[in-house]
Protein backbone atom coordinates (compact mmCIF):
# COMPACT_ATOMS: atom_id res chain seq x y z
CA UNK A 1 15.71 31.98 30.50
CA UNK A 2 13.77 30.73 27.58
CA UNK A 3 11.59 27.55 27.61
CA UNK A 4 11.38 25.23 24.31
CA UNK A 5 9.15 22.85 23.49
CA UNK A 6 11.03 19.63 21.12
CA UNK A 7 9.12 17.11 19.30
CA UNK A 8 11.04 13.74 19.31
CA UNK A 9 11.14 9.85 18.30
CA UNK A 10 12.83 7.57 20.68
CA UNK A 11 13.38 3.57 19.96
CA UNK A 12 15.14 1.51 22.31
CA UNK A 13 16.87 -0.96 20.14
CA UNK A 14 15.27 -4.14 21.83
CA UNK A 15 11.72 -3.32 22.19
CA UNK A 16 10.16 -2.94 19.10
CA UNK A 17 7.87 0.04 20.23
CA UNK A 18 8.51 3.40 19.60
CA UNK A 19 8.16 6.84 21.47
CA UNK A 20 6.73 9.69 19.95
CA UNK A 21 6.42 12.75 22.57
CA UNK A 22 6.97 16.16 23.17
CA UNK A 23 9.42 18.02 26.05
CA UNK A 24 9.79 21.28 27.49
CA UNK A 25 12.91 22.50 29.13
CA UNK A 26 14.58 25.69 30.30
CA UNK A 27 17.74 27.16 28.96
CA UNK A 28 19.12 30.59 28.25
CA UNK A 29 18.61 32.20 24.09
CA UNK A 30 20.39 31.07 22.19
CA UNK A 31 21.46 27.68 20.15
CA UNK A 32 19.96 24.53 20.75
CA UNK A 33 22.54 21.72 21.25
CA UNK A 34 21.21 18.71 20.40
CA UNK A 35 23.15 16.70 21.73
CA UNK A 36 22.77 17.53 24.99
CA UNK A 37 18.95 17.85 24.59
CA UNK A 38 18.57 13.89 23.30
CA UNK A 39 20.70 12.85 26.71
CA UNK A 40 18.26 15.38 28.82
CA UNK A 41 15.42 13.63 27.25
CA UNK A 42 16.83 10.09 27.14
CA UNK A 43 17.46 10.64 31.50
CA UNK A 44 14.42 12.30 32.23
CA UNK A 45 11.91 10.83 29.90
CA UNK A 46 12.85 7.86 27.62
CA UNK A 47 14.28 5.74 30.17
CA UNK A 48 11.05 5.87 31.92
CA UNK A 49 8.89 5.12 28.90
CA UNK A 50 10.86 2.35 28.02
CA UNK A 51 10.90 1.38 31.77
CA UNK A 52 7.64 1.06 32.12
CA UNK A 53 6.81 -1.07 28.98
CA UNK A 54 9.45 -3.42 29.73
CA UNK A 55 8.56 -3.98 33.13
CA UNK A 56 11.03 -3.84 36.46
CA UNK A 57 12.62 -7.65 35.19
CA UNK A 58 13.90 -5.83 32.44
CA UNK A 59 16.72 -3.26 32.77
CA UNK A 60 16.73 -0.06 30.27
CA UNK A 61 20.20 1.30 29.55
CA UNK A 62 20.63 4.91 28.36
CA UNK A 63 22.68 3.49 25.77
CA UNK A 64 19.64 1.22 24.11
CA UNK A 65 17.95 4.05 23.44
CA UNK A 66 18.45 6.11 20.40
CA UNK A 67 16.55 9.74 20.08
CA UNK A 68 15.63 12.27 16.99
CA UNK A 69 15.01 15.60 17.66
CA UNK A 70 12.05 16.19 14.84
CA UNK A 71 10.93 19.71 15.31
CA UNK A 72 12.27 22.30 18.45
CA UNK A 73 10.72 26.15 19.41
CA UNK A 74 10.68 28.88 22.04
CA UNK A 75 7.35 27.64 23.72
């Protein structure tokens, strides 16, 4: 197992502030799918970012959220 390190934007497409953060996860070598790394990071992170600035009155679907992979490596 190989841990990565990705540098990613998130914007959620009601509140007009956007995420810029890094994540690490754990995966055998090999290629990077990105697709499956933006819903990782959209379940474990995002959501909670956009959580938390929107308060608990204000549900966050996964689907609201929108992320770019900028920049991934072995970390």
């Amino acid at each position: 197992m190989t841990t990565y390190i990705a540098q990613y934007r998130a914007q959620h497409r009601i509140i007009q502030i956007e995420e810029h953060s890094c994540f690490t996860w754990r995966q055998e070598s090999g290629e990077i799918d990105i697709e499956m790394l933006s819903g990782k990071i959209k379940r474990e992170s995002s959501s909670h970012f956009f959580q938390l600035i929107g308060g608990q009155n204000y549900p966050i679907a996964s689907e609201d959220i929108e992320v770019e992979i900028v920049h991934t490596q072995p970390f």
